[in-house]
Structures are given as C-alpha cells and as structure tokens.
C-alpha atoms as a PDB file:
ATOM      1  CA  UNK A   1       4.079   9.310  34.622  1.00  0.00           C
ATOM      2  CA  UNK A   2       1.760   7.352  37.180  1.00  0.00           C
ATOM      3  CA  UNK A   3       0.514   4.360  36.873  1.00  0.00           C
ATOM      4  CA  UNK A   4      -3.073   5.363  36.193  1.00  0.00           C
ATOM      5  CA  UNK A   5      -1.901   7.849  33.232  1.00  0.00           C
ATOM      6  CA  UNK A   6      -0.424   4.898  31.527  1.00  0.00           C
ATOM      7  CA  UNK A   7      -3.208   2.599  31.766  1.00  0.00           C
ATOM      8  CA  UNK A   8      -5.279   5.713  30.108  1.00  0.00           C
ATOM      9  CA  UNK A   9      -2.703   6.387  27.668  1.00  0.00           C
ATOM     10  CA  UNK A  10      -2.316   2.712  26.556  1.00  0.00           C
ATOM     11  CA  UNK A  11      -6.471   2.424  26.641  1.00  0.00           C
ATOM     12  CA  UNK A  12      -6.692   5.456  24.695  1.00  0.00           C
ATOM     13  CA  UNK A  13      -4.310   4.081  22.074  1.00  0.00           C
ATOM     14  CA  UNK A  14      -5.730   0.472  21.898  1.00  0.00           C
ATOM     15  CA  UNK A  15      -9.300   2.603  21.446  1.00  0.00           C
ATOM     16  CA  UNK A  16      -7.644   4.528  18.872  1.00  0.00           C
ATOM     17  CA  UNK A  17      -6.413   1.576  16.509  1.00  0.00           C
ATOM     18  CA  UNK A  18      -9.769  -0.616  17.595  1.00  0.00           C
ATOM     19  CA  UNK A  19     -11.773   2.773  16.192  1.00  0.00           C
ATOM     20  CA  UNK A  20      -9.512   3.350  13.212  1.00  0.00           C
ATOM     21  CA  UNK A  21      -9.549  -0.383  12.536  1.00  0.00           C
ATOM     22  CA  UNK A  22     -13.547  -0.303  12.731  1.00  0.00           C
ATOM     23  CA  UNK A  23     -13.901   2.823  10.600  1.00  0.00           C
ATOM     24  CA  UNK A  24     -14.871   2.911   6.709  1.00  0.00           C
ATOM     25  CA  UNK A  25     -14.233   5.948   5.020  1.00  0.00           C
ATOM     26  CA  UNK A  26     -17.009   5.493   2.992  1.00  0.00           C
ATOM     27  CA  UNK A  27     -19.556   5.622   5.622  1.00  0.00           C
ATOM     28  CA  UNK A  28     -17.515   9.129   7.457  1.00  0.00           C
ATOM     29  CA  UNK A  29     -17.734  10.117   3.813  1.00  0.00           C
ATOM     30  CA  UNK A  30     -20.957   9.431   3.565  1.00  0.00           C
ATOM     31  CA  UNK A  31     -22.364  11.192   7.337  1.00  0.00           C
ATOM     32  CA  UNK A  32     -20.522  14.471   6.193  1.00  0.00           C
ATOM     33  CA  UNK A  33     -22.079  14.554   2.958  1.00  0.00           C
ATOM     34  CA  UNK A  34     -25.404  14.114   5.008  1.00  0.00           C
ATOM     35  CA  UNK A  35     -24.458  16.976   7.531  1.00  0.00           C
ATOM     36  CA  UNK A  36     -23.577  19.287   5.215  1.00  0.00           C
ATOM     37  CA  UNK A  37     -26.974  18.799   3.242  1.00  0.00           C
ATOM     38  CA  UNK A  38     -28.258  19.230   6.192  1.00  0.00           C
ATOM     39  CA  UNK A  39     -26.866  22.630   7.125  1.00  0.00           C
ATOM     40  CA  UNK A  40     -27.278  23.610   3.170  1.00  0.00           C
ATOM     41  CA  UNK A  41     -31.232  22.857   4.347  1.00  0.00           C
ATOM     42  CA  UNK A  42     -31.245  25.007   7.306  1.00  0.00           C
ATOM     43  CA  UNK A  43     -29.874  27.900   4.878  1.00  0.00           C
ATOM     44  CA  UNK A  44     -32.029  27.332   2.547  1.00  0.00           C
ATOM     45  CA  UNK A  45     -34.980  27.961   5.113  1.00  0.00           C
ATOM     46  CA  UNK A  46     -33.487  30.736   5.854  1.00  0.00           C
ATOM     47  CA  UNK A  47     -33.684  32.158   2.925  1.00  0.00           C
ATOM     48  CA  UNK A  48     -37.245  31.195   2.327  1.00  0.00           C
ATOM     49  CA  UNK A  49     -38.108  32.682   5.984  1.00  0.00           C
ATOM     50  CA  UNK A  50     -36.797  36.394   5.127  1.00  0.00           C
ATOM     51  CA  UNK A  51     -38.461  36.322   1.748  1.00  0.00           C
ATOM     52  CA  UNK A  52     -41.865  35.349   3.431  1.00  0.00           C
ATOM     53  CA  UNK A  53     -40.860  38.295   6.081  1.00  0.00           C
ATOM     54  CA  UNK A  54     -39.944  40.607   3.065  1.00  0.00           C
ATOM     55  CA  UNK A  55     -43.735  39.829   1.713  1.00  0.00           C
ATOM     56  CA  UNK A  56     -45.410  40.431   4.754  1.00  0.00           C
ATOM     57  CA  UNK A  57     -43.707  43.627   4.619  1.00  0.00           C
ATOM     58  CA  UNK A  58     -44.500  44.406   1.738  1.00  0.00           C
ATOM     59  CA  UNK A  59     -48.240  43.776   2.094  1.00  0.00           C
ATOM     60  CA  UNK A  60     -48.074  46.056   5.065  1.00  0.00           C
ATOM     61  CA  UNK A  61     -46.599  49.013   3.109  1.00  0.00           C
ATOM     62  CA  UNK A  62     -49.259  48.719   0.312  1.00  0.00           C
ATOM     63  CA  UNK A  63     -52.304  48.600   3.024  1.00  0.00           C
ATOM     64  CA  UNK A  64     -50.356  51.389   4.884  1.00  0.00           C
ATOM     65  CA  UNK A  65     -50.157  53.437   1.415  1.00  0.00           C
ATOM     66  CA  UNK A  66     -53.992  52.760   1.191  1.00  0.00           C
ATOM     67  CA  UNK A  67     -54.208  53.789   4.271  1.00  0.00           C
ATOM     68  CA  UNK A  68     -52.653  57.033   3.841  1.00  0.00           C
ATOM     69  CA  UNK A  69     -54.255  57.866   0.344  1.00  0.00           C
ATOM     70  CA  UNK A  70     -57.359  57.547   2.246  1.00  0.00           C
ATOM     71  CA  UNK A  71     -56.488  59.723   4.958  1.00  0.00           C
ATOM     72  CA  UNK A  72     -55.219  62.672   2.970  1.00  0.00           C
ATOM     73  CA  UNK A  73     -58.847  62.357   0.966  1.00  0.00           C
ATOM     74  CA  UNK A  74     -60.401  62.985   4.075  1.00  0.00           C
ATOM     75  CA  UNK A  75     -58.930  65.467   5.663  1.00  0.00           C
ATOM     76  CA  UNK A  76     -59.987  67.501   2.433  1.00  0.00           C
ATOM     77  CA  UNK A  77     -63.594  66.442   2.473  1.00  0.00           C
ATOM     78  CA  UNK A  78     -63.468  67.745   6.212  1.00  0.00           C
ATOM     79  CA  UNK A  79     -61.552  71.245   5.571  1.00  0.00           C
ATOM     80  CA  UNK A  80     -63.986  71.603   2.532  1.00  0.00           C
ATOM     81  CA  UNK A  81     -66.806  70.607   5.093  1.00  0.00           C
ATOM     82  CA  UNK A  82     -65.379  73.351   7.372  1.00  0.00           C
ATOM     83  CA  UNK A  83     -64.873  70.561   9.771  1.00  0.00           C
ATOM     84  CA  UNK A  84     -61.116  71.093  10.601  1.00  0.00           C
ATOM     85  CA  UNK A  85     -61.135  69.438  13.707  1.00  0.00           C
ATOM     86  CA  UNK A  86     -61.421  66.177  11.698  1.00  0.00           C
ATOM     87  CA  UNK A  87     -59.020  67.575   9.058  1.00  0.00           C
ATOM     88  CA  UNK A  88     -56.378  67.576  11.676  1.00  0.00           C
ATOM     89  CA  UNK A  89     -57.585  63.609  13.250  1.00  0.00           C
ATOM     90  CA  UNK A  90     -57.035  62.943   9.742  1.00  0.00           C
ATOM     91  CA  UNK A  91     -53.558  64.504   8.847  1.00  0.00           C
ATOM     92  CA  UNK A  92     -52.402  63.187  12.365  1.00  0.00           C
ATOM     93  CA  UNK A  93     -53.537  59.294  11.425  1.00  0.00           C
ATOM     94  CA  UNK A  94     -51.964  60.190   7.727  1.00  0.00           C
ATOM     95  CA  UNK A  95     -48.604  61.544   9.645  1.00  0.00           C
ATOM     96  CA  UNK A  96     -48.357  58.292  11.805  1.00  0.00           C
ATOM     97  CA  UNK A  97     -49.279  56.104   8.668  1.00  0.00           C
ATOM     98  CA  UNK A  98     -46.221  57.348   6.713  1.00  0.00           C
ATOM     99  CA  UNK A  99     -43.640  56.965   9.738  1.00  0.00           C
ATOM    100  CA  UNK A 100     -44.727  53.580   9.636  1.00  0.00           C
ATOM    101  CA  UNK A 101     -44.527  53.079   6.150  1.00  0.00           C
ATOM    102  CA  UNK A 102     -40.879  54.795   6.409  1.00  0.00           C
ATOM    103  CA  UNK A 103     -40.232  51.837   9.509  1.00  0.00           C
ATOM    104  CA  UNK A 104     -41.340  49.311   6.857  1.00  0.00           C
ATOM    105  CA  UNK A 105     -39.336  50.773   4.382  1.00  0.00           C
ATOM    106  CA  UNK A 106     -35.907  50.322   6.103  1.00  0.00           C
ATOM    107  CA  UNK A 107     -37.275  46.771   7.021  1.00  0.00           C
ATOM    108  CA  UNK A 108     -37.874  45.699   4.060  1.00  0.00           C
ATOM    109  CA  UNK A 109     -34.379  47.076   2.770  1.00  0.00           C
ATOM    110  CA  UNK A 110     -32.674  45.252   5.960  1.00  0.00           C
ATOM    111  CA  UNK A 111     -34.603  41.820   4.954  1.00  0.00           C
ATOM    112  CA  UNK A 112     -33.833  42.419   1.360  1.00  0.00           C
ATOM    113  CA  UNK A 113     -29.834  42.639   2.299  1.00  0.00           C
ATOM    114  CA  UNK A 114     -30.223  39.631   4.382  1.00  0.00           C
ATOM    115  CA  UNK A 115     -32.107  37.785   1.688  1.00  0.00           C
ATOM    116  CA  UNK A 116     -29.304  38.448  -0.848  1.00  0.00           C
ATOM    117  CA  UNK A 117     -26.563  37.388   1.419  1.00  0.00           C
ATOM    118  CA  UNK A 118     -28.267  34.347   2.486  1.00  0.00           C
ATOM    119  CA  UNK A 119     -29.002  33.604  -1.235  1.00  0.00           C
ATOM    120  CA  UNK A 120     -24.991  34.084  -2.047  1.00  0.00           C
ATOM    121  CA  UNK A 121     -24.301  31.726   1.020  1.00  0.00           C
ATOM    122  CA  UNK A 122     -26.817  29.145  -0.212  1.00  0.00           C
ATOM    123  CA  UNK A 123     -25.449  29.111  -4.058  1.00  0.00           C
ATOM    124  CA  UNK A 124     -21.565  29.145  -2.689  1.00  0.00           C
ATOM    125  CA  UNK A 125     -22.486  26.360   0.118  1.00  0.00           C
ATOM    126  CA  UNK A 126     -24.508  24.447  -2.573  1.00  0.00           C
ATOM    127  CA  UNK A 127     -21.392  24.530  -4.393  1.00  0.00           C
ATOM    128  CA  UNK A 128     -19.205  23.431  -1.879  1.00  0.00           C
ATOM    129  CA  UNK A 129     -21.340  20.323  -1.254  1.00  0.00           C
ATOM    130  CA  UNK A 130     -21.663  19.818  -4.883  1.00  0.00           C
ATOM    131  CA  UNK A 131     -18.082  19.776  -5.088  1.00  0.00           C
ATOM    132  CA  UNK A 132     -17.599  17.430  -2.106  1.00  0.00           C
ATOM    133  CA  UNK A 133     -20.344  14.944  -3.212  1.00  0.00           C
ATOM    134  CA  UNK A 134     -18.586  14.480  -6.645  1.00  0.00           C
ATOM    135  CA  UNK A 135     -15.019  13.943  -4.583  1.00  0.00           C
ATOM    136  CA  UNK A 136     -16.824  11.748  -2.080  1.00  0.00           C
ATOM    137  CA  UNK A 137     -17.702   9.390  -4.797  1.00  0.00           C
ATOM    138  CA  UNK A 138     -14.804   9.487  -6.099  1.00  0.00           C
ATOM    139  CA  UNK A 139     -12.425   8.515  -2.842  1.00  0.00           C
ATOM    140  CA  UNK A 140     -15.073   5.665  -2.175  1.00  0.00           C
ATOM    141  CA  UNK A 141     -14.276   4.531  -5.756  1.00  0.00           C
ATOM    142  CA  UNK A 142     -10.520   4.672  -5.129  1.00  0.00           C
ATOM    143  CA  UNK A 143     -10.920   3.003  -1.604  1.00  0.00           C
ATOM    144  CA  UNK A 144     -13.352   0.067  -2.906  1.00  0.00           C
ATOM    145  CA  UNK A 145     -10.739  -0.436  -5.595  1.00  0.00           C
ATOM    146  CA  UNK A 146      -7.897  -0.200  -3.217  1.00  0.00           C
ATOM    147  CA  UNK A 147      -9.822  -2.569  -1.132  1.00  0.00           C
ATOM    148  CA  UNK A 148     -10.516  -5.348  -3.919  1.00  0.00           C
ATOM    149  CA  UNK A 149      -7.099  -4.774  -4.773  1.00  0.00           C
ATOM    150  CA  UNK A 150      -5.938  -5.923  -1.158  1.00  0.00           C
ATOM    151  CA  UNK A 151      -8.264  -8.045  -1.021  1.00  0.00           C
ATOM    152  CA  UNK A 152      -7.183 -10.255  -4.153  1.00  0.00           C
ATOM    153  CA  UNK A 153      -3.752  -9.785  -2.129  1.00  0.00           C
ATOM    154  CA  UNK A 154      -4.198 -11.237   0.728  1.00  0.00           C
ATOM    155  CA  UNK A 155      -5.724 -13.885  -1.646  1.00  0.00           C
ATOM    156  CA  UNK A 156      -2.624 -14.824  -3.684  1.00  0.00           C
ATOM    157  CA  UNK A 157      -0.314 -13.978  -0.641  1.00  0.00           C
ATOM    158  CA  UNK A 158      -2.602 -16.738   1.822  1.00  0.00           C
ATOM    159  CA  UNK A 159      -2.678 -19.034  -1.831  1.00  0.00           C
ATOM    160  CA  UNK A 160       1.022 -18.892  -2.739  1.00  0.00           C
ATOM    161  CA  UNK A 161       2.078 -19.746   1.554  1.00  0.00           C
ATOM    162  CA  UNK A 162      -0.928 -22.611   1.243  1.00  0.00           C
ATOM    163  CA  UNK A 163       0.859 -23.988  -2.059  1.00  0.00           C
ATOM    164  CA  UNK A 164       4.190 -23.835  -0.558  1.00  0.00           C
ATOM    165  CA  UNK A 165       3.194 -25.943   2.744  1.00  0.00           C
ATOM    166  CA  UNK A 166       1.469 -28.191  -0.181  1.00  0.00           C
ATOM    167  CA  UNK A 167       5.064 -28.311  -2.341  1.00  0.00           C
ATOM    168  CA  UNK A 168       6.687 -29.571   1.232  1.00  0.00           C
ATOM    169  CA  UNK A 169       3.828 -31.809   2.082  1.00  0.00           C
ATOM    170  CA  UNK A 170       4.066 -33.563  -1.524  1.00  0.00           C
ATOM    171  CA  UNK A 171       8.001 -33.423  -1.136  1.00  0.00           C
ATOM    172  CA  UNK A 172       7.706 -35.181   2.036  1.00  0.00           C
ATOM    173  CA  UNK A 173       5.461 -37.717   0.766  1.00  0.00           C
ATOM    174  CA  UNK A 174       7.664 -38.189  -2.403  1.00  0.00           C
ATOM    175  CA  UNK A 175      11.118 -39.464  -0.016  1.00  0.00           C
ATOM    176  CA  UNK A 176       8.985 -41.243   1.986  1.00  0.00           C
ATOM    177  CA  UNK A 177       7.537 -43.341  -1.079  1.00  0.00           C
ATOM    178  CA  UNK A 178      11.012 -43.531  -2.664  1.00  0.00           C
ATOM    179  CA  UNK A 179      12.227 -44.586   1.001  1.00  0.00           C
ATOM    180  CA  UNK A 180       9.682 -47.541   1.247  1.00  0.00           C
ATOM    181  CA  UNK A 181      10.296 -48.283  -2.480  1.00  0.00           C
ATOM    182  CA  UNK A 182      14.164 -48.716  -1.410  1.00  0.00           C
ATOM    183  CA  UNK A 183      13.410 -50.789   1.627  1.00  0.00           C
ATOM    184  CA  UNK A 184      11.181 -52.987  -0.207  1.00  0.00           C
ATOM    185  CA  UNK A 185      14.055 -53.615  -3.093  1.00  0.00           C
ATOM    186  CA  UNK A 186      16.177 -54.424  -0.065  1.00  0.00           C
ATOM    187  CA  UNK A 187      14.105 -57.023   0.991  1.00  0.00           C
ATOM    188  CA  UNK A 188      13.454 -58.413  -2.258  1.00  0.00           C
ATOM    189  CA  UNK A 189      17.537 -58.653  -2.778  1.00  0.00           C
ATOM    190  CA  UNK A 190      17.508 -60.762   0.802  1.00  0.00           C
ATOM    191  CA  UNK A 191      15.373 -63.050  -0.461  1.00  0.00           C
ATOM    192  CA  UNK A 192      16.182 -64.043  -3.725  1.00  0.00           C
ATOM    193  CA  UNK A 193      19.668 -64.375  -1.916  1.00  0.00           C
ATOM    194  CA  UNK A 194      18.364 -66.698   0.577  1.00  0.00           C
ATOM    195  CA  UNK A 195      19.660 -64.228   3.512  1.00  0.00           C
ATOM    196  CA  UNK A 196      16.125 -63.461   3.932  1.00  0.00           C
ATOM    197  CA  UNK A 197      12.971 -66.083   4.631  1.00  0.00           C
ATOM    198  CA  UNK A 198      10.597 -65.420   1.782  1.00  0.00           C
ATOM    199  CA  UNK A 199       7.638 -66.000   4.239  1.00  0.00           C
ATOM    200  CA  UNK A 200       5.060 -65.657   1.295  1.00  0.00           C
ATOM    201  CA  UNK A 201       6.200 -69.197   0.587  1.00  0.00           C
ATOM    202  CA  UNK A 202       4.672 -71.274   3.198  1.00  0.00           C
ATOM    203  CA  UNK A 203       6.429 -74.765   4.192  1.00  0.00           C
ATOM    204  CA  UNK A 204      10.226 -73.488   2.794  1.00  0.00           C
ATOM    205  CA  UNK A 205      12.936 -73.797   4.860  1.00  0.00           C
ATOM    206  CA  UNK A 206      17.152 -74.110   4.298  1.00  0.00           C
ATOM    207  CA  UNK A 207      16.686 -78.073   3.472  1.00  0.00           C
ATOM    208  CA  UNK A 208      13.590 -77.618   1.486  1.00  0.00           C
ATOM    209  CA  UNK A 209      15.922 -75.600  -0.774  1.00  0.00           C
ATOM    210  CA  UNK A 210      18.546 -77.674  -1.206  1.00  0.00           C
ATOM    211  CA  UNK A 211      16.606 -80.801  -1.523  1.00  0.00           C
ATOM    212  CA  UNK A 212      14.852 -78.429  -4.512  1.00  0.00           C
ATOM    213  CA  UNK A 213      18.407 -77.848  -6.277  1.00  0.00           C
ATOM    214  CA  UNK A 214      19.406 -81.160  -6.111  1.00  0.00           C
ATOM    215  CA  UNK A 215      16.884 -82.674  -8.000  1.00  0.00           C
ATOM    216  CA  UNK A 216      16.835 -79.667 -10.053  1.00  0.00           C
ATOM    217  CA  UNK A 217      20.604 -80.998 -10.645  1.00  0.00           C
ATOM    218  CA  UNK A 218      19.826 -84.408 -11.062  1.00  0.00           C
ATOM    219  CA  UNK A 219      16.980 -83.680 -13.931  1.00  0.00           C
ATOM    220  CA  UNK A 220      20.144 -81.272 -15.618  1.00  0.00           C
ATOM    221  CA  UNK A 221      22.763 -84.503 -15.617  1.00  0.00           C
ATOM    222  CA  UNK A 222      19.836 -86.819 -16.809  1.00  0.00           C
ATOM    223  CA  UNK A 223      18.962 -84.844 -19.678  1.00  0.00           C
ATOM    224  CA  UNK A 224      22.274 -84.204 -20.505  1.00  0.00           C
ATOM    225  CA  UNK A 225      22.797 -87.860 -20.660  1.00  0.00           C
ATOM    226  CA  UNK A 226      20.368 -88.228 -22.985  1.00  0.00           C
ATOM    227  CA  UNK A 227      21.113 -85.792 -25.398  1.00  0.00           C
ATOM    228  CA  UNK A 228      24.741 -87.139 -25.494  1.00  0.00           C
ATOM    229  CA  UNK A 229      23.450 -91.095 -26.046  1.00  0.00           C
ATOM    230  CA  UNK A 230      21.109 -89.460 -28.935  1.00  0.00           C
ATOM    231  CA  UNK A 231      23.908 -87.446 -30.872  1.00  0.00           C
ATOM    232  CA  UNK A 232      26.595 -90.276 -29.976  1.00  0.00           C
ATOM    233  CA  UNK A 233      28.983 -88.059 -28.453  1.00  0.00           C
ATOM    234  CA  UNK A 234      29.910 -89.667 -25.316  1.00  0.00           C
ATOM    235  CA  UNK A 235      30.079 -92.554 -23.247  1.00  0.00           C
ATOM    236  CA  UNK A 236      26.643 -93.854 -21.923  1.00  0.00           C
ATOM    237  CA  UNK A 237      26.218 -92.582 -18.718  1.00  0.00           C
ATOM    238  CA  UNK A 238      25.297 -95.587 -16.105  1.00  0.00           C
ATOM    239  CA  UNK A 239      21.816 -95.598 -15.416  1.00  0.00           C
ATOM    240  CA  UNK A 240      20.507 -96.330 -11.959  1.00  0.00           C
ATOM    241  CA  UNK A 241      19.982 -99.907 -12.304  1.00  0.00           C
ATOM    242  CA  UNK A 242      23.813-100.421 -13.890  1.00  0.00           C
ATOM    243  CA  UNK A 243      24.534 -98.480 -10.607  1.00  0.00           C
ATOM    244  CA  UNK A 244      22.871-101.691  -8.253  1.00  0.00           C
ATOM    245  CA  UNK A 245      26.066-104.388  -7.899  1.00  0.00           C
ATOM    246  CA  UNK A 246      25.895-108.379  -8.824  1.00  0.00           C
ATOM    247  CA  UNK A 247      24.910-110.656  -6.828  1.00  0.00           C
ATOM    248  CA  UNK A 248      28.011-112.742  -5.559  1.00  0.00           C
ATOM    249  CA  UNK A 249      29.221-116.036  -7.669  1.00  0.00           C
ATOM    250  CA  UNK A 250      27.107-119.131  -6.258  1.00  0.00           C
ATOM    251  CA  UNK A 251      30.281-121.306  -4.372  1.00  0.00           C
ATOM    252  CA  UNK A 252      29.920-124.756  -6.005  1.00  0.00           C
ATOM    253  CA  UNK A 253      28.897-127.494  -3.307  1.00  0.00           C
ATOM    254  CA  UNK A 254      31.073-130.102  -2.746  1.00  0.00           C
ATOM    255  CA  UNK A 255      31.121-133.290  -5.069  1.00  0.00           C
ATOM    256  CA  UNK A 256      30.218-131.293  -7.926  1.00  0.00           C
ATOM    257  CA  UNK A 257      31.822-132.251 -11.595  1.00  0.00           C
END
C-alpha cells in the first residue's frame, strides 16, 4: 500500500470516528422520520392528482354522452325531414363521439387502477411511518436515558478519583502535622533538659541557671531550718551572722595589773 493510500485510509478513519463521535441518533432519527413524511407527501399527491384526472374524465364522458344523445336526435329529425345528407353528418359526429367515449372509458378504468394502488401504497407507507415514528420516540427515549445514565457516570466515576486525590491530600497533610507535632515535642524535651537554649526566655544563659538553683537551694535549707527550730527537732542551724568569726583577744599593753 502507498504512501498516499494510507494517509487516505487513516483520514478516512479519523473522519469516520470524528463523524460518529459528532452524530446524535436522535437528530438521524429525527431527518428520516422527516424524509419519509416527505415521500408519504409526494404519494399522497399522487393520489390526489389521478383522482382529479379520473374527474376530468369523467366530466368528459358525461358531455360526450350529451353529446351523442344529441346527435342520434338529430339525425332523426333530418331522415324524418328527408334530409339524409345531414342524417349521415349526424350519425358520423355520433360514431366519433362514442369511440371517444370508449377512449375515456379505458382511461378512466386505467386511472381508477392507478388510484387504488396508489391509495394501498399510501395507507401501507402511512403505516410504515406510523410505525417508525412510534419506534423513533422510543430509541430517543432509551438513548436520552442511556445518556443521563452515563452521564451521572462519568459523574461519580470523575467524583470518587477527585475524593481519592482528596483522601491522599488530607493523608499527606495528617503526617505532616503529626511530623511537626513530633518535632516540636522534641524541642520542648531539649529544653526543659537544658540541651536546648529556650530562646523565648530572653537574658538566660548556663550561669543564669545555676545562679537560679542555688538560691532556689539556699531558700530550701533556710526554710528547713526554720521549721526544725519551730518543732524542736534539731540543732539550730548557724545563721549567717554566727557564720562571721570574733574579733581577735585585745593583747594587754605592758604595765598592766
């Protein structure tokens, strides 16, 4: 196969699926119903065509049996005239007159078998399109509820992939909190155990701290002391002034008793 035959081939195809793609059933359904009234039309003119040809032929048998009544009279009023020259003119007209009454006759029997088949085309055609109408309707009915039915699909299909991104998105989101909620316990751990600078507290340092738990210490031991002096239950602890020592002995001067 050439080159050019598969381009066509592959265009023809991509046509094909753009075209059936494109296409609503209801709409084909809908054009075919509309030829086929169409054509159901046309018969039906036809119908009313060879009965307006069947009248006109029938007018024209009952002017040419008239005419022929007419004759017949008088060619007797000329044979009883003893004019028999005019009795023949008269017969002859009369003779022609019937032949083409017996013309009209087979033509109206001809238009008379075409207007009966025509009629039993129209009633079977009217039933055919009767009959495809009511199944039109009903395959668009199908097809619109086949198409909601997709429709609402496609719906839950594009909802249920959206909420599943959303369940990964909110389970993402969940290990990173509990991530920064385990970093931040970390820290807190460091600094209650000094390994870690609690920089909230401006001015605090390594000295500052132990400077704060000695005096912490020293306000412990002093009420301690206290309560021990108060319930008499141990030695008085030396208070800060005890803790100062004597001045030294004054050396007695020389001469002195």
């Amino acid at each position: 196969m050439g080159l050019m035959q598969r381009a066509s081939l592959v265009f023809k195809a991509k046509a094909s699926k753009a075209l059936d793609k494109a296409e609503d059933p209801r709409e084909t359904l809908d054009y075919s119903y509309e030829r086929q009234m169409e054509m159901l039309q046309q018969v039906r003119r036809g119908v009313a065509d060879v009965a307006t040809s069947k009248k006109r032929v029938e007018l024209q048998q009952k002017q040419l049996e008239q005419s022929i009544q007419k004759l017949e009279g008088q060619a007797r009023d000329a044979m009883a005239a003893g004019r028999e020259d005019l009795a023949r003119t008269a017969l002859e007209r009369k003779k022609a007159a019937q032949l083409q009454l017996q013309s009209l006759d087979e033509q109206q029997t001809q238009l008379q078998g075409e207007q009966d088949k025509l009629i039993l085309a129209e009633q079977r055609l009217t039933a055919k399109v009767e009959a495809f109408r009511t199944q039109k309707e009903t395959i668009k009915a199908q097809y619109t509820a086949a198409e909601a039915q997709a429709k609402v699909g496609e719906a839950v299909s594009g909802i249920s992939e959206e909420m599943g991104d959303i369940g990964m998105a909110m389970q993402r989101a969940q290990d990173k909190v509990a991530t920064m909620q385990a970093r931040a316990g970390a820290v807190d751990e460091l600094i209650d155990s000094g390994a870690l600078q609690d920089l909230s507290a401006p001015g605090t340092d390594s000295i500052d701290r132990e400077l704060a738990q000695i005096s912490a210490k020293s306000s412990v031991d002093a009420e301690m002391a206290a309560l021990k002096k108060e319930l008499g239950t141990g030695e008085e602890t030396p208070t800060a002034a005890s803790d100062t020592p004597a001045p030294p002995a004054e050396t007695p001067k020389d001469g002195a008793a």
